[in-house]
C-alpha atoms as a PDB file:
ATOM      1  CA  UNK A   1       0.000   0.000   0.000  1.00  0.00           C
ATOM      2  CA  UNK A   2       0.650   3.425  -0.739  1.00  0.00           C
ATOM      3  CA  UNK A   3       0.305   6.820   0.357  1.00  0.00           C
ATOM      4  CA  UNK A   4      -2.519   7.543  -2.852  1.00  0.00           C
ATOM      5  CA  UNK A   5      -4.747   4.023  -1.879  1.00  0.00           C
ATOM      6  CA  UNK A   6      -6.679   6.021   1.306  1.00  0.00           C
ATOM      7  CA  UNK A   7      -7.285   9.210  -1.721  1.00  0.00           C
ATOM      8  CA  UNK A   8      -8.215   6.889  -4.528  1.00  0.00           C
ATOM      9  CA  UNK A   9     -10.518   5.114  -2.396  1.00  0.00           C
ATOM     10  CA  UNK A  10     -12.054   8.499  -1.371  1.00  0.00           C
ATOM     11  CA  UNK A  11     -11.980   9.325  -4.855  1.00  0.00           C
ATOM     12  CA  UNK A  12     -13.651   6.478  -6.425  1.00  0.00           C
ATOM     13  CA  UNK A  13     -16.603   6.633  -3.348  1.00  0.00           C
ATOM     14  CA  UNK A  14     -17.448  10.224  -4.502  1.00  0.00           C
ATOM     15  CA  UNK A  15     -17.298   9.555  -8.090  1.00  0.00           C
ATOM     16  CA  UNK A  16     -19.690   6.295  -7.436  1.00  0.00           C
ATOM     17  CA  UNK A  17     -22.097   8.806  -5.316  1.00  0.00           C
ATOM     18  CA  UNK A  18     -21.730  11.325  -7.972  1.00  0.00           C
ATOM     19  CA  UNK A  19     -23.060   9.041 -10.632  1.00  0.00           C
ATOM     20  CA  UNK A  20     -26.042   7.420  -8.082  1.00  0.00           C
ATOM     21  CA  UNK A  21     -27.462  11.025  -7.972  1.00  0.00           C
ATOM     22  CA  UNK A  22     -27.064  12.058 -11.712  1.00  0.00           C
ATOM     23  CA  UNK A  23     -28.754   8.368 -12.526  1.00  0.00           C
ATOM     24  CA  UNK A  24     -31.510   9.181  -9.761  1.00  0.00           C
ATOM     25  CA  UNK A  25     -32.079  12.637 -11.314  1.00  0.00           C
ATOM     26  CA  UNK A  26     -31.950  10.824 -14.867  1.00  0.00           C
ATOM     27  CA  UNK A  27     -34.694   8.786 -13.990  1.00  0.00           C
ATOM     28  CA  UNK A  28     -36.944  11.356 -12.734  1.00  0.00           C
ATOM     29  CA  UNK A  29     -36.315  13.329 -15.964  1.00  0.00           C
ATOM     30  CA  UNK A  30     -37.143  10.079 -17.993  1.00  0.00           C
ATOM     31  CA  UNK A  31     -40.182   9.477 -16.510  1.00  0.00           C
ATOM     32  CA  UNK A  32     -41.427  12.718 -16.305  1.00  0.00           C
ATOM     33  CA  UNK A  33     -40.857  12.853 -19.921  1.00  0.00           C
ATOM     34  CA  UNK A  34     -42.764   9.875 -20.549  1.00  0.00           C
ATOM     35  CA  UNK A  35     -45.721  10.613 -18.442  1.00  0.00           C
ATOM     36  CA  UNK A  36     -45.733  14.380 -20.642  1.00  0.00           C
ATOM     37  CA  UNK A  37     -47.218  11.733 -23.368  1.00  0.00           C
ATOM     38  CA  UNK A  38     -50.195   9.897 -22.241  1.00  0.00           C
ATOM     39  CA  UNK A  39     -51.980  13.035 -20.522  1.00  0.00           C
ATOM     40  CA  UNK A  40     -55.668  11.814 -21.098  1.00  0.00           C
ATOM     41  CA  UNK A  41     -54.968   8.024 -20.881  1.00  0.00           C
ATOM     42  CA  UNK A  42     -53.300   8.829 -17.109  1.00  0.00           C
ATOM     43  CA  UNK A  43     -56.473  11.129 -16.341  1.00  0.00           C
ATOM     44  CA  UNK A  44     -59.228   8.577 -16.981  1.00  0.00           C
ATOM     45  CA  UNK A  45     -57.005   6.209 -14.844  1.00  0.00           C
ATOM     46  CA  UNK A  46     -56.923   8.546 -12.065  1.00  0.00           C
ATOM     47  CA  UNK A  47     -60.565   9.631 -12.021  1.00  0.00           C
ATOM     48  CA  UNK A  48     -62.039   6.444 -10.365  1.00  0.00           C
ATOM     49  CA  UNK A  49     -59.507   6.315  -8.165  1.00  0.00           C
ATOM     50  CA  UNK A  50     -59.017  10.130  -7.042  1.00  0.00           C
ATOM     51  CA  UNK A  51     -62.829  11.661  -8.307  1.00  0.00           C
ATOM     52  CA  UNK A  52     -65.337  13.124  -6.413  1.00  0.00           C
ATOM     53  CA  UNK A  53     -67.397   9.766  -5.613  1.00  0.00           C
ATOM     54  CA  UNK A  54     -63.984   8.216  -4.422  1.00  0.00           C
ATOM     55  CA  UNK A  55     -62.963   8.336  -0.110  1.00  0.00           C
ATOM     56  CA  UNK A  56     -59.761  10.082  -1.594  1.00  0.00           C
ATOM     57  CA  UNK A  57     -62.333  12.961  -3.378  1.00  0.00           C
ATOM     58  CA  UNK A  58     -64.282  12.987  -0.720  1.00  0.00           C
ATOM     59  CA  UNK A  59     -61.403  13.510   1.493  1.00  0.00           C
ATOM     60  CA  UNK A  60     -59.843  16.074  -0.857  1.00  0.00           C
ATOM     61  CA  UNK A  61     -62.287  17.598  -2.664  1.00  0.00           C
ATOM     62  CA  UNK A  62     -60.734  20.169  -4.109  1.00  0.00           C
ATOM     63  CA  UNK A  63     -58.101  17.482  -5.968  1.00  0.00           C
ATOM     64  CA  UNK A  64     -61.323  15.702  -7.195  1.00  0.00           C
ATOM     65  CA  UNK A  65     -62.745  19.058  -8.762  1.00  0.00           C
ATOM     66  CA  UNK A  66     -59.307  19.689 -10.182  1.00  0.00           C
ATOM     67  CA  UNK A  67     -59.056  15.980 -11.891  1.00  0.00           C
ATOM     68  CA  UNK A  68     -62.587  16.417 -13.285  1.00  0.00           C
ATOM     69  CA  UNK A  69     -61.962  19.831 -14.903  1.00  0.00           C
ATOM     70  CA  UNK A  70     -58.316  18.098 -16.255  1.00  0.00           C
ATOM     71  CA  UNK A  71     -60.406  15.787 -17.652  1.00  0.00           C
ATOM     72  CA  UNK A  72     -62.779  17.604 -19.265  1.00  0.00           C
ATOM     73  CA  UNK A  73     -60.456  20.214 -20.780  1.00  0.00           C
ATOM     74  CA  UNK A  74     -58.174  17.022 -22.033  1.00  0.00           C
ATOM     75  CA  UNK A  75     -61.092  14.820 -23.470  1.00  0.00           C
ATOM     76  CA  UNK A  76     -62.251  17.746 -25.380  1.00  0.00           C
ATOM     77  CA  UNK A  77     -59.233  18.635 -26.750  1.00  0.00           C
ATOM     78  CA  UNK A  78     -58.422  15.329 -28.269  1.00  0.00           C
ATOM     79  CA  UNK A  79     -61.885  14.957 -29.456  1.00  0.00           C
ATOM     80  CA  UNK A  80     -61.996  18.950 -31.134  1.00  0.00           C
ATOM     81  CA  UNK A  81     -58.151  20.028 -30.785  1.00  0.00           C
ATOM     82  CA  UNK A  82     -55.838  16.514 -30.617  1.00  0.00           C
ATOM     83  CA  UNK A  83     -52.892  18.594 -32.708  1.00  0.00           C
ATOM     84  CA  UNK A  84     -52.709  20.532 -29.193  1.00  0.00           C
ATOM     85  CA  UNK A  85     -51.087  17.218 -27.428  1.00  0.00           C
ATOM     86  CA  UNK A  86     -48.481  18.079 -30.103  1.00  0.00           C
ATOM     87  CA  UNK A  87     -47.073  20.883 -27.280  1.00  0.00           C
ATOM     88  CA  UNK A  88     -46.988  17.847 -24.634  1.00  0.00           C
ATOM     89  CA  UNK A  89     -45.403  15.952 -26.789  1.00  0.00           C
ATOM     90  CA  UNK A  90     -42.467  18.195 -27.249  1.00  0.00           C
ATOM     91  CA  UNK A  91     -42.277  19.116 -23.472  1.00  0.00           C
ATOM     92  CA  UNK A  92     -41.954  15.014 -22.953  1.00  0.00           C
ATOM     93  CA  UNK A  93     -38.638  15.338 -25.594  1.00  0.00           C
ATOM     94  CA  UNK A  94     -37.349  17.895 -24.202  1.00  0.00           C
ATOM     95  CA  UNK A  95     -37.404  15.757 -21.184  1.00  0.00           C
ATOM     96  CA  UNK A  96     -35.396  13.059 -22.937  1.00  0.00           C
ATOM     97  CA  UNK A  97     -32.654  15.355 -24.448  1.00  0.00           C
ATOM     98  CA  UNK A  98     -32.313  16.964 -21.254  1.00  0.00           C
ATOM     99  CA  UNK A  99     -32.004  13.599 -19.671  1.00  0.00           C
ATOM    100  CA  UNK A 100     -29.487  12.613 -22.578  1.00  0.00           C
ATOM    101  CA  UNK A 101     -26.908  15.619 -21.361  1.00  0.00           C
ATOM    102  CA  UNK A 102     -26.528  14.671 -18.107  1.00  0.00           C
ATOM    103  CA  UNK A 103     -24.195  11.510 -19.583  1.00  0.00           C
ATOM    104  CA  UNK A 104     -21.563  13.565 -19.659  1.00  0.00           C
ATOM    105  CA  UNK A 105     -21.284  14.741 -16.378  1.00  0.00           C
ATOM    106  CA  UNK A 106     -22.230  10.771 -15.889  1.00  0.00           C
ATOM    107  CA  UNK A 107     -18.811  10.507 -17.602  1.00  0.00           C
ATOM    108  CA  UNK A 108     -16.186  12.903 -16.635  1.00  0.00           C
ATOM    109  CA  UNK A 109     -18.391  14.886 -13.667  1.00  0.00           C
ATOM    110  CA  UNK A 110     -15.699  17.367 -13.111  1.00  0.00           C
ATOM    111  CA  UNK A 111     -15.246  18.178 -16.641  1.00  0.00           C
ATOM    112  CA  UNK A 112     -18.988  18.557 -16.947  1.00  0.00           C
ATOM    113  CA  UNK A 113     -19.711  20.160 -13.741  1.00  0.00           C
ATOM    114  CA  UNK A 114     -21.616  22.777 -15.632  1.00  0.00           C
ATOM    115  CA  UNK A 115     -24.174  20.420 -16.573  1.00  0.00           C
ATOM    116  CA  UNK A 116     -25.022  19.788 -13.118  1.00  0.00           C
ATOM    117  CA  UNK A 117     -24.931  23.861 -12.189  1.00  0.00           C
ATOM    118  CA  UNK A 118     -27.242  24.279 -15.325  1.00  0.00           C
ATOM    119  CA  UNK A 119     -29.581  21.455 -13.714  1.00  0.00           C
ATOM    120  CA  UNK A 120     -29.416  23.148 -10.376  1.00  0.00           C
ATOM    121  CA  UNK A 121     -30.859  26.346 -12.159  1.00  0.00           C
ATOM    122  CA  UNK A 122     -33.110  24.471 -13.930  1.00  0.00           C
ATOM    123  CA  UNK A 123     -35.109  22.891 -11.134  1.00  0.00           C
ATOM    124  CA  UNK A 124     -34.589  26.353  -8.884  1.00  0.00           C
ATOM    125  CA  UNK A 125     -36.446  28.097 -11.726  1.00  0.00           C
ATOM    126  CA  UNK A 126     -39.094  25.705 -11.953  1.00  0.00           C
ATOM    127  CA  UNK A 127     -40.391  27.494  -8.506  1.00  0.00           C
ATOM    128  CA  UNK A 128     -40.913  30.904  -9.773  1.00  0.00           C
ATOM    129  CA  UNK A 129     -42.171  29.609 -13.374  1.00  0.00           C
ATOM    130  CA  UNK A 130     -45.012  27.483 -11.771  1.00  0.00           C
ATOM    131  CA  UNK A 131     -46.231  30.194  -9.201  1.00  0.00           C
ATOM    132  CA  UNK A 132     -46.441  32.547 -11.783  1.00  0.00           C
ATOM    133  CA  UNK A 133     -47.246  30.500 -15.061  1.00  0.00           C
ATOM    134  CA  UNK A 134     -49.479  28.682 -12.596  1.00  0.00           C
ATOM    135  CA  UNK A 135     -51.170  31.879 -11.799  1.00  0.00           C
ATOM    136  CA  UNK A 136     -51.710  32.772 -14.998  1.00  0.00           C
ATOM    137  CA  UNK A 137     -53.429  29.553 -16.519  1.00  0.00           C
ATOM    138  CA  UNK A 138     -55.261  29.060 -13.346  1.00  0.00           C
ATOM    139  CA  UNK A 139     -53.938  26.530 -12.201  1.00  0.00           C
ATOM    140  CA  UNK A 140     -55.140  25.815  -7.769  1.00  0.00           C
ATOM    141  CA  UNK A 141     -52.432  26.636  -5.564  1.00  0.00           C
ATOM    142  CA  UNK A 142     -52.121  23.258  -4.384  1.00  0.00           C
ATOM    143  CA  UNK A 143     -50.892  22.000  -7.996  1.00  0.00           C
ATOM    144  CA  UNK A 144     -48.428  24.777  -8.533  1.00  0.00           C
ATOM    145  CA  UNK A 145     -46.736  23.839  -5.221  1.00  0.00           C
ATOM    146  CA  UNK A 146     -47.049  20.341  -6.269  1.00  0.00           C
ATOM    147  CA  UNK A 147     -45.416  21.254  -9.529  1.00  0.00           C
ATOM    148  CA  UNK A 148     -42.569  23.399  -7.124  1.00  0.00           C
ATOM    149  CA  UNK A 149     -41.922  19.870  -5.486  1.00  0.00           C
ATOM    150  CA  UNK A 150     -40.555  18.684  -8.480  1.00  0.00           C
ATOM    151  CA  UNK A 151     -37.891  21.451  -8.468  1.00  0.00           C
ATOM    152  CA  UNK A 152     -36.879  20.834  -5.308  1.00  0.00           C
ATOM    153  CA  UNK A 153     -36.948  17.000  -5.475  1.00  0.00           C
ATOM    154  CA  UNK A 154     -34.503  17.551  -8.406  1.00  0.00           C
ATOM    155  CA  UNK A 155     -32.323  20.301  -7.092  1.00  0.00           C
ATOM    156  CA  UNK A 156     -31.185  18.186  -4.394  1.00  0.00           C
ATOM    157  CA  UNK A 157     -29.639  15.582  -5.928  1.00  0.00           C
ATOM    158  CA  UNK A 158     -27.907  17.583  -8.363  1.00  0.00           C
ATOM    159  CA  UNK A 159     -26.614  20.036  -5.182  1.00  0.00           C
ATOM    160  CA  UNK A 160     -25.146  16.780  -3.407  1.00  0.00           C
ATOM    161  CA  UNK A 161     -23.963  15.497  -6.485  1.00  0.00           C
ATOM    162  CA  UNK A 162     -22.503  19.262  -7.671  1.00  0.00           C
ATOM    163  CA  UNK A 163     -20.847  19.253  -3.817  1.00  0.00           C
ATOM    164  CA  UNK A 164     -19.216  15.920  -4.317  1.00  0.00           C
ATOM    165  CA  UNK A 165     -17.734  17.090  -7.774  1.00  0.00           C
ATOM    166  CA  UNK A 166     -16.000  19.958  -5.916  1.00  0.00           C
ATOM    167  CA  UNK A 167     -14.139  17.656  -3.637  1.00  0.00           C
ATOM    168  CA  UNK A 168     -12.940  15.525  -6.659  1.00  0.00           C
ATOM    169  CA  UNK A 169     -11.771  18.606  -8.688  1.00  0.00           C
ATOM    170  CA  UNK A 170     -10.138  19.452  -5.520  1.00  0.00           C
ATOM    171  CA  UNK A 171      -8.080  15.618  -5.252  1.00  0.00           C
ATOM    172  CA  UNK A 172      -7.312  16.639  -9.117  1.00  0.00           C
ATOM    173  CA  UNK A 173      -5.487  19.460  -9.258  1.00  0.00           C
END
């Protein structure tokens, strides 16, 4: 043994925690992406499960007004408007490409720290854009902080993942 085994232990333990949180943040991104697909399909799957005859609409009935007014406004649109879903499914690609960039800090995370910071952004800026786009479109409060979850769900990760990069630049140099 060496002096370098107890840092390229260290070294290897970061880089394997790195890559745990970019593939957990991956994920999310996939699946959110492919969810951004089926919108009416998920909705009438929800409804007897979630709608206002339901102990969960009952119990919530404001989420059970909510899924019956998503419903509405989505079965109408694919029976009148179905080139609409063309928006969602862009927003679900977008998803997947966004997904697709995180490899390389998958790769070479110091390198492609920047990815990461860009991610961090990302997901903080989700917070402001669904208060305010929320707002807008009328969406309830209780979805837009719902949507604000999702920036924060993502943001750590990528922070522990972003801190963990810094300390393996640092063994680098």
């Amino acid at each position: 043994m060496n002096d370098t085994t107890p840092k390229i232990a260290s070294d290897n333990a970061l880089l394997k925690r790195v890559r745990w949180l970019i593939v957990f943040f991956v994920v999310g991104l996939v699946l959110s992406g492919l969810t951004a697909f089926p919108l009416f399909l998920e909705v009438q799957v929800l409804r007897p499960y979630f709608g206002g005859g339901t102990v969960v609409g009952q119990a919530m009935p404001a989420l059970a007004v909510w899924l019956e007014k998503v419903y509405v406004g989505l079965r109408d649109t694919s029976e009148r408007h179905p080139f609409l879903f063309y928006g969602t499914d862009w927003l679900a690609f977008a998803h997947l490409v966004i997904a697709v960039v995180f490899l390389g800090p998958f790769r070479d995370p110091v390198r492609n720290r920047w990815v990461i910071q860009f991610g961090m952004i990302a997901c903080a800026l989700v917070i402001p854009f669904a208060i305010i786009a929320g707002s807008v479109r009328g969406i309830p409060l209780f979805w837009r902080i719902i949507d604000c979850l999702f920036g924060v769900v993502g943001f750590v990760p990528l922070w522990l993942a972003d801190r963990a990069v810094a300390r393996l630049a640092l063994t680098e140099k």
